[in-house]
Protein backbone atom coordinates (compact mmCIF):
# COMPACT_ATOMS: atom_id res chain seq x y z
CA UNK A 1 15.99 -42.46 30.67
CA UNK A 2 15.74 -38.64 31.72
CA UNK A 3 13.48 -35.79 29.63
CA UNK A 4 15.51 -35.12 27.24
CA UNK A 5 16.59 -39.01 25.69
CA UNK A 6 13.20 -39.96 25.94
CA UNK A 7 12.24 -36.85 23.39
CA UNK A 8 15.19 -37.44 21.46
CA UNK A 9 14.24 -41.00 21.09
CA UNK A 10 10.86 -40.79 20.06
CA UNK A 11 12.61 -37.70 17.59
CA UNK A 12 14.96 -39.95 16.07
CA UNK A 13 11.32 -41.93 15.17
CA UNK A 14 9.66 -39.20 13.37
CA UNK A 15 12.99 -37.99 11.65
CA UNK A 16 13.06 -40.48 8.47
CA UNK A 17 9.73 -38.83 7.62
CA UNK A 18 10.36 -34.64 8.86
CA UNK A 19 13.65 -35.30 6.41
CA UNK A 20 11.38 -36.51 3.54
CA UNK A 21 9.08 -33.57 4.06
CA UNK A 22 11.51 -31.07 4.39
CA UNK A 23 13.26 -32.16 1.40
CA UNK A 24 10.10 -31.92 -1.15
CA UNK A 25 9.53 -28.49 0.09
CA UNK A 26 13.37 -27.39 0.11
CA UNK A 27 14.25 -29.67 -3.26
CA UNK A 28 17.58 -30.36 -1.28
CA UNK A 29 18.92 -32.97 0.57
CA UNK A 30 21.85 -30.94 1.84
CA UNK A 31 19.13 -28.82 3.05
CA UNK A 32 16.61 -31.01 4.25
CA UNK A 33 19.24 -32.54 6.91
CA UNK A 34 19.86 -28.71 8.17
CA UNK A 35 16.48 -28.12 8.51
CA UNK A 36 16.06 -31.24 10.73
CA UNK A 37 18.34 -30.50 12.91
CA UNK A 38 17.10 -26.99 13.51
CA UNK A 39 13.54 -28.70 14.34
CA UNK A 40 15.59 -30.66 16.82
CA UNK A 41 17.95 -27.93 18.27
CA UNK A 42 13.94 -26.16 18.98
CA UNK A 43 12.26 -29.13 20.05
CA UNK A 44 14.92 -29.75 22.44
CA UNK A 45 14.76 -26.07 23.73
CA UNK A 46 11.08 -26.22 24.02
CA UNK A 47 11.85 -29.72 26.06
CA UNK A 48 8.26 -31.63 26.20
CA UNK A 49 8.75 -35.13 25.30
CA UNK A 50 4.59 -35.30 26.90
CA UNK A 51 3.21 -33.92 23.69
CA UNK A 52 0.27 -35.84 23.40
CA UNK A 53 0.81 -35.62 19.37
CA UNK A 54 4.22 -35.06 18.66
CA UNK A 55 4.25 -36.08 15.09
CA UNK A 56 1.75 -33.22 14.57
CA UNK A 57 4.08 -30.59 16.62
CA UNK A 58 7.13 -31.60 14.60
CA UNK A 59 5.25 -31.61 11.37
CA UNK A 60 4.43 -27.78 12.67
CA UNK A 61 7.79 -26.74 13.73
CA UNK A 62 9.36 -28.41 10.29
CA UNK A 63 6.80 -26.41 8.44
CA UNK A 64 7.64 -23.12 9.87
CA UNK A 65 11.68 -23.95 9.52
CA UNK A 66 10.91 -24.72 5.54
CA UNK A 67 8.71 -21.81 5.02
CA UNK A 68 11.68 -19.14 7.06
CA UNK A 69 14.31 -20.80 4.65
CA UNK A 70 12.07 -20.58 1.55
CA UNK A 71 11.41 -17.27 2.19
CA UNK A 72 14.90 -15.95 2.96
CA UNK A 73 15.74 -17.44 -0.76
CA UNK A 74 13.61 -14.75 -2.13
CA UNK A 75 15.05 -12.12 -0.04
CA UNK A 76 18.72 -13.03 -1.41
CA UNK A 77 17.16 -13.24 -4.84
CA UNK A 78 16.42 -9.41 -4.44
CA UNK A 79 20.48 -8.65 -5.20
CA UNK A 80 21.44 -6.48 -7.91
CA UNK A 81 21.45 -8.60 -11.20
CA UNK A 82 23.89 -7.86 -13.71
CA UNK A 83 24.07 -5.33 -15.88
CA UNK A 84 21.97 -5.17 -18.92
CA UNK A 85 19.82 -8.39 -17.05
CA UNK A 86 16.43 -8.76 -16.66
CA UNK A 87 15.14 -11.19 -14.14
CA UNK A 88 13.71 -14.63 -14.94
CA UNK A 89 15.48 -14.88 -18.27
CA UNK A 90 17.92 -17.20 -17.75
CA UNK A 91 22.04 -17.01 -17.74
CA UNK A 92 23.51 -20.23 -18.70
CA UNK A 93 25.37 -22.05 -15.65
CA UNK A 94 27.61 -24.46 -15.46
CA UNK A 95 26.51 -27.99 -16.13
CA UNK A 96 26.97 -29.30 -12.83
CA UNK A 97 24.92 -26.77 -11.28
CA UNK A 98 23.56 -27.95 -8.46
CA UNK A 99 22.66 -31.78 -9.69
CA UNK A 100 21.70 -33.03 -5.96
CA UNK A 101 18.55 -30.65 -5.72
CA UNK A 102 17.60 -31.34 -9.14
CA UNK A 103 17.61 -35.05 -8.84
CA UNK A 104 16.22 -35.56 -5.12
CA UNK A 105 13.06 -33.74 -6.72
CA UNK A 106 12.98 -35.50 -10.04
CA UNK A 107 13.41 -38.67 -8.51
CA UNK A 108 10.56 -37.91 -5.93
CA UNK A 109 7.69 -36.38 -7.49
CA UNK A 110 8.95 -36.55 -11.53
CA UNK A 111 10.47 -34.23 -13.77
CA UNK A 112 7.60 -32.35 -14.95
CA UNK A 113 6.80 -31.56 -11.37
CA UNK A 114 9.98 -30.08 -10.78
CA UNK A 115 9.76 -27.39 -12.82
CA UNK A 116 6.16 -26.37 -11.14
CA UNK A 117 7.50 -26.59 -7.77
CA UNK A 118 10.34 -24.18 -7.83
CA UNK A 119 7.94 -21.63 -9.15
CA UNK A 120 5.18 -22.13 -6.68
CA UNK A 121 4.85 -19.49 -3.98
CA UNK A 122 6.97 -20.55 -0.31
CA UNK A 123 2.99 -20.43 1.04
CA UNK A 124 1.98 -22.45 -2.13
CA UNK A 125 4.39 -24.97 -2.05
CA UNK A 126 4.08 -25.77 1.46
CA UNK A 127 0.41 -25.88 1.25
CA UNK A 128 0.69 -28.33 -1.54
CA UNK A 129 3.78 -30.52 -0.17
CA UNK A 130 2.17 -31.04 2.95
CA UNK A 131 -1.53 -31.81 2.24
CA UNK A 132 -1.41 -33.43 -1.09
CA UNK A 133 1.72 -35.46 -0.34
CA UNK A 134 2.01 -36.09 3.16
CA UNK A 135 -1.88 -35.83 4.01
CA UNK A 136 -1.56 -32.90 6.12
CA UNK A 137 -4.92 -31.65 7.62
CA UNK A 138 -5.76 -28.26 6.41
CA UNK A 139 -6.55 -26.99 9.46
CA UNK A 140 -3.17 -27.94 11.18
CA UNK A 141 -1.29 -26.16 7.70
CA UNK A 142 -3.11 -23.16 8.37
CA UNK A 143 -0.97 -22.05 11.66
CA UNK A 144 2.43 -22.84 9.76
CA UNK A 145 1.34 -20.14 6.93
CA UNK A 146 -0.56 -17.75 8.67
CA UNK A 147 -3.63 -17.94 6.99
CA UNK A 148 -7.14 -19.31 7.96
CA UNK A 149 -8.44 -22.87 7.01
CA UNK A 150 -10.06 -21.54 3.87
CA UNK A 151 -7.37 -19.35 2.35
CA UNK A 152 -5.01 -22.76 2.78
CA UNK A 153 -7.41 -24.73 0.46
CA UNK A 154 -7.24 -22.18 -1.94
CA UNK A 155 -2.92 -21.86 -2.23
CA UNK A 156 -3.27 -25.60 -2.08
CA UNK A 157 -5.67 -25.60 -4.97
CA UNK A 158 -3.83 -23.10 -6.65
CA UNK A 159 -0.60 -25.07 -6.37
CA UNK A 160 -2.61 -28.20 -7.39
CA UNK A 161 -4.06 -26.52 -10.47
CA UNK A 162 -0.50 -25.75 -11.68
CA UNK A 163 1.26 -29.28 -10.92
CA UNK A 164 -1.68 -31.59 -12.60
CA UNK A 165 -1.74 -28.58 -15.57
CA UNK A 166 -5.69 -28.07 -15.50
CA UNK A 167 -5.18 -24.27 -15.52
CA UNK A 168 -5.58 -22.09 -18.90
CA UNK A 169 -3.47 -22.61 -21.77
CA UNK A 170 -2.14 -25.84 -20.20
CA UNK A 171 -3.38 -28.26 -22.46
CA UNK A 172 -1.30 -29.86 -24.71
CA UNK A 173 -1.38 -28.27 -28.98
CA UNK A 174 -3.59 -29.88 -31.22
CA UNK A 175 -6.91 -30.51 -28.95
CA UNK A 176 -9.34 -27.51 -30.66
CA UNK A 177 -9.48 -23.99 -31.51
CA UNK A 178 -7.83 -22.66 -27.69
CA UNK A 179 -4.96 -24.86 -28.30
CA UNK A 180 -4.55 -23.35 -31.90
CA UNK A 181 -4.91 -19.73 -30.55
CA UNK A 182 -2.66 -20.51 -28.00
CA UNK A 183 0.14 -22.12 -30.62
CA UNK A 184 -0.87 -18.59 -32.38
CA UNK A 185 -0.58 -16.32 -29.64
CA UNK A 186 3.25 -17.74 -28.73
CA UNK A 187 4.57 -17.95 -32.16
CA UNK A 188 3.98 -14.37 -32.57
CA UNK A 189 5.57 -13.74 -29.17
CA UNK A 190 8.83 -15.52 -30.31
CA UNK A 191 9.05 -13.88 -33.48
CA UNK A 192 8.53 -10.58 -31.85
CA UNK A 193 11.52 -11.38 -29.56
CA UNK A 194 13.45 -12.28 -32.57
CA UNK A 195 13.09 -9.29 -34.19
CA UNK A 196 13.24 -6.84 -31.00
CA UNK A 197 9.73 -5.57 -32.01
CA UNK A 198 8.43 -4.69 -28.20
CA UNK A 199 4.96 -3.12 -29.73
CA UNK A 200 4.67 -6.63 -31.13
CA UNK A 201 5.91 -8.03 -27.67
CA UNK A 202 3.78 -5.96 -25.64
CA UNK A 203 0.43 -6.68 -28.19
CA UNK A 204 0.09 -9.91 -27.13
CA UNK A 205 1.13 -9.93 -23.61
CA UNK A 206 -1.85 -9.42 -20.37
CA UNK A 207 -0.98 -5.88 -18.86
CA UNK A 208 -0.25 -8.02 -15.61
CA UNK A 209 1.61 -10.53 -17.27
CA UNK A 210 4.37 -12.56 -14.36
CA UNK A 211 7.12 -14.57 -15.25
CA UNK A 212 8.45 -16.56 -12.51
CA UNK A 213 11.67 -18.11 -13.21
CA UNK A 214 13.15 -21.47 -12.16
CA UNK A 215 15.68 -19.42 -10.19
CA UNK A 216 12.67 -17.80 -8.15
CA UNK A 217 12.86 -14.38 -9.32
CA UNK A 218 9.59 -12.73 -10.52
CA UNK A 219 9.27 -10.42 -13.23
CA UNK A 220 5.69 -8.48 -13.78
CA UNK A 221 4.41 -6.16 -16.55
CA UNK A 222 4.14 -6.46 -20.19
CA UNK A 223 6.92 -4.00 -20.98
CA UNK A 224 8.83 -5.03 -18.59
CA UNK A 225 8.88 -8.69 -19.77
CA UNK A 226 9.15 -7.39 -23.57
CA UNK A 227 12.60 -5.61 -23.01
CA UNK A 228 13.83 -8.61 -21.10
CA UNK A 229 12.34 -10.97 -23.68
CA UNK A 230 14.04 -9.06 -26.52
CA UNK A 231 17.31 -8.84 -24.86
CA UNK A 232 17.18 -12.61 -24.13
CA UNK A 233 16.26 -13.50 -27.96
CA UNK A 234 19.30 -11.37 -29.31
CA UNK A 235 21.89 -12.57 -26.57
CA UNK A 236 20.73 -16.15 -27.59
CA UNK A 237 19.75 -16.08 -31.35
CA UNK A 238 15.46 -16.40 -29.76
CA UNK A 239 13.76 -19.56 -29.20
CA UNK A 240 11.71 -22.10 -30.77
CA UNK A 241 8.10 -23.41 -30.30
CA UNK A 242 8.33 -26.48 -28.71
CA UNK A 243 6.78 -29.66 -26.57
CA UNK A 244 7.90 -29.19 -23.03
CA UNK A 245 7.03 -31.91 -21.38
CA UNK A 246 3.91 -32.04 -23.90
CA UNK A 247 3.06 -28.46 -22.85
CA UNK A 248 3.32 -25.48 -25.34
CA UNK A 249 6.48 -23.85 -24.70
CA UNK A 250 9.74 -22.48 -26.13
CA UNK A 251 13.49 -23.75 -26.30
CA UNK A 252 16.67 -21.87 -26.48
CA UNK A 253 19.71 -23.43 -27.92
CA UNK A 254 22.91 -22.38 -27.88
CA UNK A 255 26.70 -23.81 -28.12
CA UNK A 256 24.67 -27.15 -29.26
CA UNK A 257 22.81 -27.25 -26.15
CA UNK A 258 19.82 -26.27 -24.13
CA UNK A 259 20.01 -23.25 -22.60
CA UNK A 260 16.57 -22.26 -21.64
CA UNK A 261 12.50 -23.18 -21.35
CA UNK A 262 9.56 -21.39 -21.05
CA UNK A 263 6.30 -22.45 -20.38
CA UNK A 264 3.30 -19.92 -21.51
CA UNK A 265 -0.41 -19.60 -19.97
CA UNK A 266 -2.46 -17.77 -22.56
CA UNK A 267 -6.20 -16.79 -21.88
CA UNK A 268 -8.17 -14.70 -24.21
CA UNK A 269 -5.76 -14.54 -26.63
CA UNK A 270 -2.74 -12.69 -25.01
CA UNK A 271 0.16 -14.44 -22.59
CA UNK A 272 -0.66 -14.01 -18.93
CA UNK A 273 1.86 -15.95 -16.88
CA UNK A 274 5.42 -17.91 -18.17
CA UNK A 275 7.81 -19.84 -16.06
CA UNK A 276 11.19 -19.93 -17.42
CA UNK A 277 14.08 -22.96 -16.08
CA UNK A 278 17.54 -22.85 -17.22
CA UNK A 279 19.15 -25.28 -14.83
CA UNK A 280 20.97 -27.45 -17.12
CA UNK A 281 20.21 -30.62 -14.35
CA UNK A 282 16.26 -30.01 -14.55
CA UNK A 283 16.74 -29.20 -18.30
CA UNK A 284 18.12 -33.09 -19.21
CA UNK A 285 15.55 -34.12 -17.10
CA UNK A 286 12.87 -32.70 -19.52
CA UNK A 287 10.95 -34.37 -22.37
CA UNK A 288 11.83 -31.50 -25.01
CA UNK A 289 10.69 -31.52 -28.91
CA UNK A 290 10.95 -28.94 -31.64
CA UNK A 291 7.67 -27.99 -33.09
CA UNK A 292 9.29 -26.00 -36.42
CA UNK A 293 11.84 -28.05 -37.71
């Protein structure tokens, strides 16, 4: 056996679990495959079949493949939107939109999950995917998203904060006086939007406010998420306090079906972060409940 069957036979070892990585950090199958191959086309061009750890280099080089394509999504996400669009406020798409992603993801880490994922940062998400799920040494992540050992914990922790829900205004309604402020705080937000009242809007949204869509564009700025939240509400008739996926959140409805989500973080009283989803796949993969009728 020359150089280059022995390294791709002990790649073909390593490849059932490079495709499994690549595909919770992608959320595509389709994807995932392409990704593995490009960690073989480079493995084969660097040509050392001696690597004394060549789990660990392929685990590196499938990193930095994941992270590039992750990445370049966000670049083509910087296109002119429509007219009269704001980012992160969801069009309604065809209901086979992209169903393979969806369900790869669902299927591997659970719905609720999903919709945390695809708003994580690329650095986030990698961070997370790799330690938390495939056990991933921090200081072997660190090289893959240029950042020392320390600053990995912390966008793994971040990521990890988000995903099990322990950050603010996460808790489910009901549990004390936050969770009642909270329910306060986004009513008034959705009946702002209703009624295209943006002092309303901006009065209870954080000066720094994000919203990070399922989509992966990012929106910042209270009035800057008011006019897109108004112009969202009167395209759609507004949404309606609801359970989303026993979080806090709001539902949009049109045409007798679900058109959009949002998720709200609230801390002292005004809205600092939502993540919107309108992918009809993720959406039926939801636990969703009205909370007005």
């Amino acid at each position: 056996m020359d150089h280059h069957e022995a390294l791709a036979a002990r790649f073909e070892e390593h490849r059932p679990r490079l495709r499994a990585m690549a595909g919770r950090m992608l959320g595509s199958a389709a994807e995932a495959e392409d990704a593995v191959q490009e960690v073989w086309l480079r493995a084969a061009r660097a040509g050392d079949a001696d690597v004394a750890n060549l789990g660990g280099w392929l685990t590196t080089i499938t990193g930095r493949v994941c992270l590039n394509l992750l990445r370049s999504r966000g670049t083509r996400r910087e296109e002119p939107l429509p007219e009269g669009r704001e980012p992160g406020f969801p069009a309604p798409r065809e209901a086979g939109a992209d169903p393979e992603r969806a369900a790869l993801l669902a299927d591997s880490v659970g719905a609720a999950l999903v919709v945390v994922l695809e708003t994580l940062s690329p650095a986030e998400r990698l961070a997370f995917v790799l330690h938390d799920m495939f056990a991933v040494p921090y200081g072997e992540i660190a090289p893959i998203v240029g950042r020392g050992e320390a600053a990995t914990r912390q966008l793994a922790s971040r990521a990890r904060r988000r995903v099990r829900g322990a950050g603010p205004g996460t808790r489910a309604p009901g549990a004390g006086t936050a969770d009642a402020r909270h329910r306060e705080v986004v009513t008034a937000f959705l009946a702002a939007a209703r009624e295209g009242d943006l002092r309303a809007l901006v009065r209870v949204l954080h000066p720094d406010v994000v919203l990070r869509s399922d989509d992966g564009t990012v929106l910042r700025g209270a009035e800057r998420l008011a006019r897109g939240a108004s112009r969202f509400a009167q395209e759609y008739g507004g949404a309606r306090l609801a359970l989303v996926d026993g979080r806090l959140g709001a539902l949009t409805r049109a045409g007798g079906r679900s058109v959009a989500v949002a998720l709200f973080t609230v801390e002292a009283g005004l809205i600092t972060a939502m993540d919107t989803v309108g992918d009809p796949v993720r959406l039926a993969a939801m636990e969703l409940s009205l909370l007005d009728g």
